[in-house]
C-alpha atoms as a PDB file:
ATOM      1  CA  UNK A   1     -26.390  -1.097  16.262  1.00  0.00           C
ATOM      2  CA  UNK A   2     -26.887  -3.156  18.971  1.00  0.00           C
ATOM      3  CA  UNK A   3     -30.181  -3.220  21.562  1.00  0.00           C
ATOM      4  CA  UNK A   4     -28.559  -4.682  25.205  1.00  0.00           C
ATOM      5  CA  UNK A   5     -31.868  -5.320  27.350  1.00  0.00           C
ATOM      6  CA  UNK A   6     -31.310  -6.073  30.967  1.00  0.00           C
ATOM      7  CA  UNK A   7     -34.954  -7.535  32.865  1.00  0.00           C
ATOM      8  CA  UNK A   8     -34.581  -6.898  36.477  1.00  0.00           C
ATOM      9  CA  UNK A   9     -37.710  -7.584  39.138  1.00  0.00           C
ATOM     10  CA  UNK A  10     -38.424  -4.014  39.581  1.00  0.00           C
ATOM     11  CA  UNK A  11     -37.018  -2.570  36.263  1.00  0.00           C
ATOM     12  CA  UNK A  12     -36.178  -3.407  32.799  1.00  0.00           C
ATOM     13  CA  UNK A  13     -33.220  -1.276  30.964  1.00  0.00           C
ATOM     14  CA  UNK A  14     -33.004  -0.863  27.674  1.00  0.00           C
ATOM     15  CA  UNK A  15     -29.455   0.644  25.893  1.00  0.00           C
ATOM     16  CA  UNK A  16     -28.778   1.155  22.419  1.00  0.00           C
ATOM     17  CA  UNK A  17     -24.538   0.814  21.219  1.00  0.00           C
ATOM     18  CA  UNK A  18     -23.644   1.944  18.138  1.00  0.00           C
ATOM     19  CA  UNK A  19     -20.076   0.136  18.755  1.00  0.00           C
ATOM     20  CA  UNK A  20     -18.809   1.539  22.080  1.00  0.00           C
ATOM     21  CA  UNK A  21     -20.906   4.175  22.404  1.00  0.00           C
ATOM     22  CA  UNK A  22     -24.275   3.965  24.007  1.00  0.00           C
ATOM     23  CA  UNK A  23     -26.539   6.266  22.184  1.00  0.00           C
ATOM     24  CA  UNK A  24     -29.931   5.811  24.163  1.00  0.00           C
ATOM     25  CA  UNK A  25     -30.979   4.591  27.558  1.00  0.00           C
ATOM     26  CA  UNK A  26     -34.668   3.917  28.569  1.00  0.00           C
ATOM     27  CA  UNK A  27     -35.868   2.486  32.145  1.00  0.00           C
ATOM     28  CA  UNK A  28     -39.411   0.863  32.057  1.00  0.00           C
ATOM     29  CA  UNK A  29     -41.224  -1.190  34.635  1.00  0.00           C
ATOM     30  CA  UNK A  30     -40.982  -4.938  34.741  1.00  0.00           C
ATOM     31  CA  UNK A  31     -44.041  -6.156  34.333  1.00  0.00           C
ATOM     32  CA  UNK A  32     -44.638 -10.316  33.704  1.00  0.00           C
ATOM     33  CA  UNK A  33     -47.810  -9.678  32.060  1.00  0.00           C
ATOM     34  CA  UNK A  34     -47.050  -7.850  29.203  1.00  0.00           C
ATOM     35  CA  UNK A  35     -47.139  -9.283  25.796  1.00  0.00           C
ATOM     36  CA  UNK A  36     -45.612  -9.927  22.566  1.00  0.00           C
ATOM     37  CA  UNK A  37     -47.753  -7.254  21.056  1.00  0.00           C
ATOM     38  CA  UNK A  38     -46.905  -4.706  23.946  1.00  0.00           C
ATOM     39  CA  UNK A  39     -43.896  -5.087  23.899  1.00  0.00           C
ATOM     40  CA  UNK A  40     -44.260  -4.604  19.970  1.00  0.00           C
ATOM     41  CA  UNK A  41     -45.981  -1.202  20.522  1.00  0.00           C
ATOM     42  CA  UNK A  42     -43.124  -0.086  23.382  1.00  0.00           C
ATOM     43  CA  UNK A  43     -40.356  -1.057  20.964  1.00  0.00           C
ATOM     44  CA  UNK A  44     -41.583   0.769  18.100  1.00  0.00           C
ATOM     45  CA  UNK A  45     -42.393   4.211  19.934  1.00  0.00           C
ATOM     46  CA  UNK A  46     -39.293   4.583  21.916  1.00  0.00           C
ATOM     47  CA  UNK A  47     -37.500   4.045  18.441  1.00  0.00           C
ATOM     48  CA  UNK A  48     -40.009   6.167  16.581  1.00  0.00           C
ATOM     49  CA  UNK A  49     -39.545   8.767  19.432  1.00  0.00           C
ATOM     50  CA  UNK A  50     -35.710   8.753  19.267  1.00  0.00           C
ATOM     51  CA  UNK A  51     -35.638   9.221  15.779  1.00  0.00           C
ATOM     52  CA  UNK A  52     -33.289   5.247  15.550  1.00  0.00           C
ATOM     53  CA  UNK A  53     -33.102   2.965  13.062  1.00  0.00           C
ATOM     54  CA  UNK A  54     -33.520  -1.005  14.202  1.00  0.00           C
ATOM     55  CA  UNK A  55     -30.700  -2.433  15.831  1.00  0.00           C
ATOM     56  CA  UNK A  56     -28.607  -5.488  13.783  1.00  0.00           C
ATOM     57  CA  UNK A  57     -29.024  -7.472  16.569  1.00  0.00           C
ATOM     58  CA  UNK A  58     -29.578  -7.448  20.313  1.00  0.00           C
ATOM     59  CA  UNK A  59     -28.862  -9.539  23.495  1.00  0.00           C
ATOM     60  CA  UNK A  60     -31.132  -9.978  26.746  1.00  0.00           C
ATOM     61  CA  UNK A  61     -29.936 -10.949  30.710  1.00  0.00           C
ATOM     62  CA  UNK A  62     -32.979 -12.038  32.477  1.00  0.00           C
ATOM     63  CA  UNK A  63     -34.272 -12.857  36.150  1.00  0.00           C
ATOM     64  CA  UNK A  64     -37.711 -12.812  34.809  1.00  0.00           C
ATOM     65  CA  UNK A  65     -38.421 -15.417  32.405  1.00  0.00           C
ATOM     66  CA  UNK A  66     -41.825 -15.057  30.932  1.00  0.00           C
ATOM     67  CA  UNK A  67     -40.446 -11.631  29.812  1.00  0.00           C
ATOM     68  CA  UNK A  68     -37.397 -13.031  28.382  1.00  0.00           C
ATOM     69  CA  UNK A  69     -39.774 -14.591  26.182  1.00  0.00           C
ATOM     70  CA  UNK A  70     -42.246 -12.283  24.960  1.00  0.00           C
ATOM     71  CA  UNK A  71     -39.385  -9.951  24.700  1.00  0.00           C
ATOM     72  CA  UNK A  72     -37.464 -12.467  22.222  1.00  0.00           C
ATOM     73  CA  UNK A  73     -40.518 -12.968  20.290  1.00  0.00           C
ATOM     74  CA  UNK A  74     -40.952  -9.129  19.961  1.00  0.00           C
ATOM     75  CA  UNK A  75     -37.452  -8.367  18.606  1.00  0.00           C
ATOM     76  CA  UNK A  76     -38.049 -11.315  16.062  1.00  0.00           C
ATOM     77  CA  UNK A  77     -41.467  -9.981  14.868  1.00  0.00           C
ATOM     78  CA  UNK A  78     -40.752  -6.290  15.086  1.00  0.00           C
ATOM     79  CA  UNK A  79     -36.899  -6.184  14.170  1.00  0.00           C
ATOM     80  CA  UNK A  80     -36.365  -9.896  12.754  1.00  0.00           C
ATOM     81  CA  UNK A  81     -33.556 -10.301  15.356  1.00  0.00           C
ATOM     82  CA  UNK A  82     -32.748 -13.641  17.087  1.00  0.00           C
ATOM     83  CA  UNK A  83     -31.576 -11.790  20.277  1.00  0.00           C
ATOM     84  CA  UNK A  84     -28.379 -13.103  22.338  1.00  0.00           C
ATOM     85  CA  UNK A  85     -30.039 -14.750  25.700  1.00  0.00           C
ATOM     86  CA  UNK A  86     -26.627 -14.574  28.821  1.00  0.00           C
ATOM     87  CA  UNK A  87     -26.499 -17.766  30.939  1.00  0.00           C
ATOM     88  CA  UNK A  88     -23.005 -18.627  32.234  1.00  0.00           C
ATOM     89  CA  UNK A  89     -22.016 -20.381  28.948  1.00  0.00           C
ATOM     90  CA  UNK A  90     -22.554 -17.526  26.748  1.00  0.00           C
ATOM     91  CA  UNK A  91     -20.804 -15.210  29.203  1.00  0.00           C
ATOM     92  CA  UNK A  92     -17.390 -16.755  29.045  1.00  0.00           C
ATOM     93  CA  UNK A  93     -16.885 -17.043  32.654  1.00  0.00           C
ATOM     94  CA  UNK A  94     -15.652 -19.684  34.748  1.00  0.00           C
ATOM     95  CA  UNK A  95     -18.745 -20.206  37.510  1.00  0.00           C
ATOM     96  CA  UNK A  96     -16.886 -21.658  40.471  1.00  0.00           C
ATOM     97  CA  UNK A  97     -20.159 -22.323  42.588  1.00  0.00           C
ATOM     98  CA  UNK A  98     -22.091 -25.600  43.220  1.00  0.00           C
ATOM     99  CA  UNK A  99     -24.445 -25.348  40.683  1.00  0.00           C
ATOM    100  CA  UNK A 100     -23.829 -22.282  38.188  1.00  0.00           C
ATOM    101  CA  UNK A 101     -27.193 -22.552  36.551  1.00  0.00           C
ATOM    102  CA  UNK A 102     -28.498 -20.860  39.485  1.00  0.00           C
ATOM    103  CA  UNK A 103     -26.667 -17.285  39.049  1.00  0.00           C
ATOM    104  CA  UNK A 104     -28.945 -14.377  37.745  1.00  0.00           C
ATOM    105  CA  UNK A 105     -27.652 -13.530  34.110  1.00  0.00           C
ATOM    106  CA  UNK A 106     -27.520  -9.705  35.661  1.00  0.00           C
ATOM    107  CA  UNK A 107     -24.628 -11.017  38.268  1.00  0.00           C
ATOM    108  CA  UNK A 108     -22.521 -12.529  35.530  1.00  0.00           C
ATOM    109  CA  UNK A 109     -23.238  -9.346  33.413  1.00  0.00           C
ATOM    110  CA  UNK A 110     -21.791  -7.685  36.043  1.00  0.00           C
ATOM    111  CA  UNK A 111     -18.807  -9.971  36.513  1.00  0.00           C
ATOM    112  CA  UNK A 112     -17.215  -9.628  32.568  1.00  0.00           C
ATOM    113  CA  UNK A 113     -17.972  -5.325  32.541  1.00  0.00           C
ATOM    114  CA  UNK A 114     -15.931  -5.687  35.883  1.00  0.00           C
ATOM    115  CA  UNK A 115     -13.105  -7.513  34.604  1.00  0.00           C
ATOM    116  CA  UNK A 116     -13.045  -5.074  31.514  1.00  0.00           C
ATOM    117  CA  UNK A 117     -11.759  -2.720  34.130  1.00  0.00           C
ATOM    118  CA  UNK A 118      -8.568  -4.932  34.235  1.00  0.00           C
ATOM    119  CA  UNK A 119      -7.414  -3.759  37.571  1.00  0.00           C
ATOM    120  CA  UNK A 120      -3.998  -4.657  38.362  1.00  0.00           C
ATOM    121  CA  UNK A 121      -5.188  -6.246  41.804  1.00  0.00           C
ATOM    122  CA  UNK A 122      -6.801  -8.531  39.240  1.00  0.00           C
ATOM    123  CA  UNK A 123     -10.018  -8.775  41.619  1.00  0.00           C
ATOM    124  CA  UNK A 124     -13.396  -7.101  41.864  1.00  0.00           C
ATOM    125  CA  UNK A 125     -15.952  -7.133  44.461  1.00  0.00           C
ATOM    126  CA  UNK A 126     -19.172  -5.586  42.279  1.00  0.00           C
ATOM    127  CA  UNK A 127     -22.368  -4.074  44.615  1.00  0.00           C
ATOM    128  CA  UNK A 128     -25.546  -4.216  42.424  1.00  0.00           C
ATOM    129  CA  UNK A 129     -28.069  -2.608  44.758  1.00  0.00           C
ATOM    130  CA  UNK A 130     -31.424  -3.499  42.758  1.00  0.00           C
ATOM    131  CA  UNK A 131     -34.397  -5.338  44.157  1.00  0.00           C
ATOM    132  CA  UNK A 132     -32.041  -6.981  45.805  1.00  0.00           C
ATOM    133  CA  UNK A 133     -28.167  -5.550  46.789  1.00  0.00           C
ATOM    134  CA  UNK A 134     -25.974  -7.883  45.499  1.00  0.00           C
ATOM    135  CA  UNK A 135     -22.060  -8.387  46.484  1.00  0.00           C
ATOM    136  CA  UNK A 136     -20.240 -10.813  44.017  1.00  0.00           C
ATOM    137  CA  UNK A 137     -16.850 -11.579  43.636  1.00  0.00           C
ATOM    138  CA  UNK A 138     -14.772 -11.796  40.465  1.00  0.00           C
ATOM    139  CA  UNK A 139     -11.226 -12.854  39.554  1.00  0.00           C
ATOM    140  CA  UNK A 140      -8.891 -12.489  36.337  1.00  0.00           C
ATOM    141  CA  UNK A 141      -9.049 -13.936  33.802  1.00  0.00           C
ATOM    142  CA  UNK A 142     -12.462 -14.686  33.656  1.00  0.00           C
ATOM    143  CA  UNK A 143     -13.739 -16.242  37.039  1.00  0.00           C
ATOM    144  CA  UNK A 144     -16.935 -16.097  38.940  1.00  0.00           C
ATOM    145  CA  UNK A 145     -16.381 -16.846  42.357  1.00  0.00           C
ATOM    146  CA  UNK A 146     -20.147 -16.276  43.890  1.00  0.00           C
ATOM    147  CA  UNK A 147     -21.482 -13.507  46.025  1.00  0.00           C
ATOM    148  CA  UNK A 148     -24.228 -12.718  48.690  1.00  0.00           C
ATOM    149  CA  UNK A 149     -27.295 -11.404  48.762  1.00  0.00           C
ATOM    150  CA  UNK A 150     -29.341  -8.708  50.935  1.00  0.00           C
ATOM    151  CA  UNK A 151     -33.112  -6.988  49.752  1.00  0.00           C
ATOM    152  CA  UNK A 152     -32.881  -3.917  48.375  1.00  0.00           C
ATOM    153  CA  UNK A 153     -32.949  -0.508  49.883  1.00  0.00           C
ATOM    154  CA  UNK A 154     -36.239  -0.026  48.794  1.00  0.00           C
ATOM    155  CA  UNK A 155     -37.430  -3.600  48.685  1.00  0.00           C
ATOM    156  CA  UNK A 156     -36.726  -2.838  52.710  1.00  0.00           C
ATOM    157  CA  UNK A 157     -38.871   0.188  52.831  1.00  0.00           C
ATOM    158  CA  UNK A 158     -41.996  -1.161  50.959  1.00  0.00           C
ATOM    159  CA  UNK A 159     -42.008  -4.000  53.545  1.00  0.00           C
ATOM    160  CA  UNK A 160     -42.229  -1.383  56.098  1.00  0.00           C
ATOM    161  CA  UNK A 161     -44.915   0.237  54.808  1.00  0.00           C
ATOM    162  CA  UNK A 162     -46.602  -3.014  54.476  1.00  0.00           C
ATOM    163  CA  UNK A 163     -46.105  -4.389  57.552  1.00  0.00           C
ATOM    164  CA  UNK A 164     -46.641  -1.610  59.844  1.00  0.00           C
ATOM    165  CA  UNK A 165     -49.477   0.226  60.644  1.00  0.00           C
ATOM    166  CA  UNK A 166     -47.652   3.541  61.451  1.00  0.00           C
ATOM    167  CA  UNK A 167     -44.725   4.001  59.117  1.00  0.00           C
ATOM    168  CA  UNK A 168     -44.775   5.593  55.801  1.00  0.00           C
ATOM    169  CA  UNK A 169     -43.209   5.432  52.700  1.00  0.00           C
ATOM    170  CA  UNK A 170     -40.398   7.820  52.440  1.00  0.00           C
ATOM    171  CA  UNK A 171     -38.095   9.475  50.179  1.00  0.00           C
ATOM    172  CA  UNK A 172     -34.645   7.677  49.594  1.00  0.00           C
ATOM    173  CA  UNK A 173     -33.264  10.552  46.878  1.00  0.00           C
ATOM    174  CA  UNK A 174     -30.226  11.390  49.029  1.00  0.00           C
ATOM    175  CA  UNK A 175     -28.590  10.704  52.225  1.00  0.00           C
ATOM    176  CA  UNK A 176     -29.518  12.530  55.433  1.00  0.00           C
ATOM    177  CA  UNK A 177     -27.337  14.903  57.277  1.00  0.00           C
ATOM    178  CA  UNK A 178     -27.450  13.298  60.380  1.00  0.00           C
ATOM    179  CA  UNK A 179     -28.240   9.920  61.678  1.00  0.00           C
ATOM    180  CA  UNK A 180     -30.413  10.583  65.259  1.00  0.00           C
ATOM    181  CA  UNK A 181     -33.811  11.257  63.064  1.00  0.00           C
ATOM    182  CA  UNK A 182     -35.695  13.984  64.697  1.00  0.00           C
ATOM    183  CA  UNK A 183     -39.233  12.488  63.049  1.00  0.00           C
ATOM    184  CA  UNK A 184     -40.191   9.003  62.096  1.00  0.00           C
ATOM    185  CA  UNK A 185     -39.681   9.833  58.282  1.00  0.00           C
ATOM    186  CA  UNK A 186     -35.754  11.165  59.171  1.00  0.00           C
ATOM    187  CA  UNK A 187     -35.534   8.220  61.089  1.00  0.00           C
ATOM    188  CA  UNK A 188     -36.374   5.842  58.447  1.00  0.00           C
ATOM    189  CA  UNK A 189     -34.287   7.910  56.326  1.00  0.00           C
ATOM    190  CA  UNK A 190     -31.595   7.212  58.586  1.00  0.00           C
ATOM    191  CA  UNK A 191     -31.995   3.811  59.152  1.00  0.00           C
ATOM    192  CA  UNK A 192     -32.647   3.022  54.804  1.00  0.00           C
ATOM    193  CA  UNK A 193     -29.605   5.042  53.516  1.00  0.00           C
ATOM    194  CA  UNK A 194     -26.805   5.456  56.166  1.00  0.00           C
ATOM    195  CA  UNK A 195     -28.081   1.852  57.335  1.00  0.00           C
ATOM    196  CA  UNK A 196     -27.553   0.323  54.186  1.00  0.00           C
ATOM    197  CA  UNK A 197     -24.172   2.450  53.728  1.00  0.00           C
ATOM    198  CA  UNK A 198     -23.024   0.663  57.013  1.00  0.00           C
ATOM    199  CA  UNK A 199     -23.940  -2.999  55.403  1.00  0.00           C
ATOM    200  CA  UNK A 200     -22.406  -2.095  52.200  1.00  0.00           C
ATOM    201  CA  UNK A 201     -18.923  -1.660  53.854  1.00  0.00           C
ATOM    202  CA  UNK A 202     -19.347  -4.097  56.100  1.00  0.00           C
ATOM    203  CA  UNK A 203     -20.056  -6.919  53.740  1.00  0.00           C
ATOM    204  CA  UNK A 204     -16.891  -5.330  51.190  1.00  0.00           C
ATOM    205  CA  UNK A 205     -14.742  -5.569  54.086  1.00  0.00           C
ATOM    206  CA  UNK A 206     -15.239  -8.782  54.827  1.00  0.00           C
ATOM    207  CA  UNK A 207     -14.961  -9.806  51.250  1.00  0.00           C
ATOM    208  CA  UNK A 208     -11.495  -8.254  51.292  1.00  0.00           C
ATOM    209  CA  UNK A 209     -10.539 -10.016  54.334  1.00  0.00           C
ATOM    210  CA  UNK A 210     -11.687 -13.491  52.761  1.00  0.00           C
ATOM    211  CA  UNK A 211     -10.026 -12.555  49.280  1.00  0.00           C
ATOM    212  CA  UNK A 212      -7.535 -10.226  48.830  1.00  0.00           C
ATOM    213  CA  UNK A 213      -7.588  -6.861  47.795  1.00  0.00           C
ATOM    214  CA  UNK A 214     -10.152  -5.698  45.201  1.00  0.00           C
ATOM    215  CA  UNK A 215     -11.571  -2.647  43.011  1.00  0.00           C
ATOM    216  CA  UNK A 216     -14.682  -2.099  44.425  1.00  0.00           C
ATOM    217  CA  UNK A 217     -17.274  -1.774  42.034  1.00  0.00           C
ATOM    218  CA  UNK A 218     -21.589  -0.198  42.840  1.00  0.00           C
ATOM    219  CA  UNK A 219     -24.021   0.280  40.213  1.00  0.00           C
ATOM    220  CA  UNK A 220     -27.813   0.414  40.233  1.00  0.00           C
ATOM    221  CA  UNK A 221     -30.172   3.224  40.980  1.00  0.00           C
ATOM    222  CA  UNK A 222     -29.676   3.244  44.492  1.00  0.00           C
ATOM    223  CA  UNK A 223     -25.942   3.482  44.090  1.00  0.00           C
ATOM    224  CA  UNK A 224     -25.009   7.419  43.856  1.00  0.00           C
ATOM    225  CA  UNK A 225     -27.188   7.660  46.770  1.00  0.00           C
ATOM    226  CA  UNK A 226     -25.520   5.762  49.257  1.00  0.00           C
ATOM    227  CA  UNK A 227     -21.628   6.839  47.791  1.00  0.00           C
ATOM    228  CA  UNK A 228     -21.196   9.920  49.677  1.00  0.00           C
ATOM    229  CA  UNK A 229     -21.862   7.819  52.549  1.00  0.00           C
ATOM    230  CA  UNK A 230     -19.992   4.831  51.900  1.00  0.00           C
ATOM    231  CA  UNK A 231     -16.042   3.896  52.558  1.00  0.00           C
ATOM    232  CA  UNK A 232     -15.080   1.412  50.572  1.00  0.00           C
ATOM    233  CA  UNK A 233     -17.099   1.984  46.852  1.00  0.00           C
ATOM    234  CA  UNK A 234     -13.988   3.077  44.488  1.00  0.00           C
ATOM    235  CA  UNK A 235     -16.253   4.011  41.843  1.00  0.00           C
ATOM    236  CA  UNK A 236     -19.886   3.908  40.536  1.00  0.00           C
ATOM    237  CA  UNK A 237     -20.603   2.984  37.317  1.00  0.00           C
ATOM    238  CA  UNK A 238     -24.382   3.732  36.226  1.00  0.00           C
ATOM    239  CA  UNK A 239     -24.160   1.622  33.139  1.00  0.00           C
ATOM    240  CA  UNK A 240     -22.119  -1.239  34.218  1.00  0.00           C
ATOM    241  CA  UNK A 241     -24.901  -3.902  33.135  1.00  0.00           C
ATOM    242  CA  UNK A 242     -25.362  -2.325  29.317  1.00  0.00           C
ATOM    243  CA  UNK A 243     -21.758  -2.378  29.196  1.00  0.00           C
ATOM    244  CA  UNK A 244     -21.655  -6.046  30.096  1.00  0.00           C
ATOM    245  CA  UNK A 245     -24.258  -6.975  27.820  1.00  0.00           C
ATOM    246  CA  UNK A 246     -22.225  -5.139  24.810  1.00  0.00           C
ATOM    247  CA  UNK A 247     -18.793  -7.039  25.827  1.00  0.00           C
ATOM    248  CA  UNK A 248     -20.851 -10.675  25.727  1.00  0.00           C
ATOM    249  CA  UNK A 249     -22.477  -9.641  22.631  1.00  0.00           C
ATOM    250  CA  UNK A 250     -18.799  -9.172  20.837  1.00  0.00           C
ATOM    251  CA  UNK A 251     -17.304 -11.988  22.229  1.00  0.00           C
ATOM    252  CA  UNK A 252     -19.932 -13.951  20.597  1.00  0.00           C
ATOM    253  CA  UNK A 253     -20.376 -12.314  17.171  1.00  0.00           C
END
């Protein structure tokens, strides 16, 4: 079995394979601070809880390095695993940017599950809406061609509630009905999900105006909330990143 750990800002997600199949899924906060010996304890309860033996081996993408490494020292002490760490080399893509070091390992995660997809436009435009929404652009065989980058639904609304005296934090579950909010918390609504909708197909349509034609590609929490709402997402796929991880894992072994 295989453990495919993906450390966002916000969130960390954990999936176990058992060859193609994903047999477990766990979501847990990100949190620097934690230690080798947390991370110890978390291991061994989810596992413990789930009834799972310990994975063969395991692989880790990363935007947060001081987990990356008391994360890689747990797996070692609890599971004697050397896990798998993604930067562009190990990914097997082609990084045509200025300086490829700089791409979050989730991006080029994103980038080889995409291309598993093997659309016969041979071109994907992937929307990770995390943290931060992310667009990036992909191209068969195996090229990264770079991307932009917008804060996150809710990385929006917490700097609202921040920053204002007045507004509150609000519930972004599901898209509203209509988009003149009749209260300040429909109007936030409003503006959060059928706001972010609009910039979603804004920023894929002018990808596909400076590319070519693509399979559209959303995945993250936020991303079956803002589908019914958006034009140009062609699918959603929840575990996109996990699936990534697995694919760079194989390649390797």
């Amino acid at each position: 079995m295989l453990l495919a750990i993906d450390v966002g800002n916000t969130a960390t997600i954990l999936g176990l394979w058992d060859e193609d199949r994903l047999l477990e899924r766990w979501r847990i906060a990100t949190n620097p601070l934690r230690m080798e010996s947390e991370y110890v304890a978390l291991l061994r309860e989810l596992f413990d809880q789930a009834g799972l033996t310990a994975p063969a081996a395991a692989v880790i993408s990363s935007v947060v390095p001081p987990v990356e490494l008391e994360l890689e020292a747990a797996l070692y002490k609890l599971f004697a695993v050397r896990p798998l760490l993604v930067n562009a080399a190990s990914a097997g893509l082609r990084v045509d940017i200025k300086n490829p070091a700089e791409v979050g390992a989730d991006r080029l995660v994103n980038a080889v599950a995409a291309l598993a997809y093997d659309d016969p436009r041979g071109r994907y435009v992937v929307v990770d809406f995390g943290t931060a929404t992310t667009f990036d652009l992909v191209e068969a065989p195996d090229f990264y061609r770079g991307g932009a980058i917008a804060p996150g639904p809710r990385t929006a609304a917490e700097a609202l509630s921040l920053r204002t005296a007045k507004l509150p934090r609000v519930d972004l579950s599901r898209a509203p009905a209509r988009v003149v909010g009749r209260s300040t918390v429909e109007a936030l609504q409003s503006g959060l999900v059928l706001g972010y909708a609009s910039l979603v197909d804004g920023m894929v349509r002018r990808f596909l105006a400076e590319a070519g034609e693509a399979l559209v590609i959303a995945s993250g929490g936020f991303a079956r909330v803002v589908e019914p709402v958006c034009e140009t997402l062609e699918l959603v796929d929840d575990d996109l990143t996990l699936k990534g991880l697995r694919l760079i894992w194989e390649k390797s072994a």
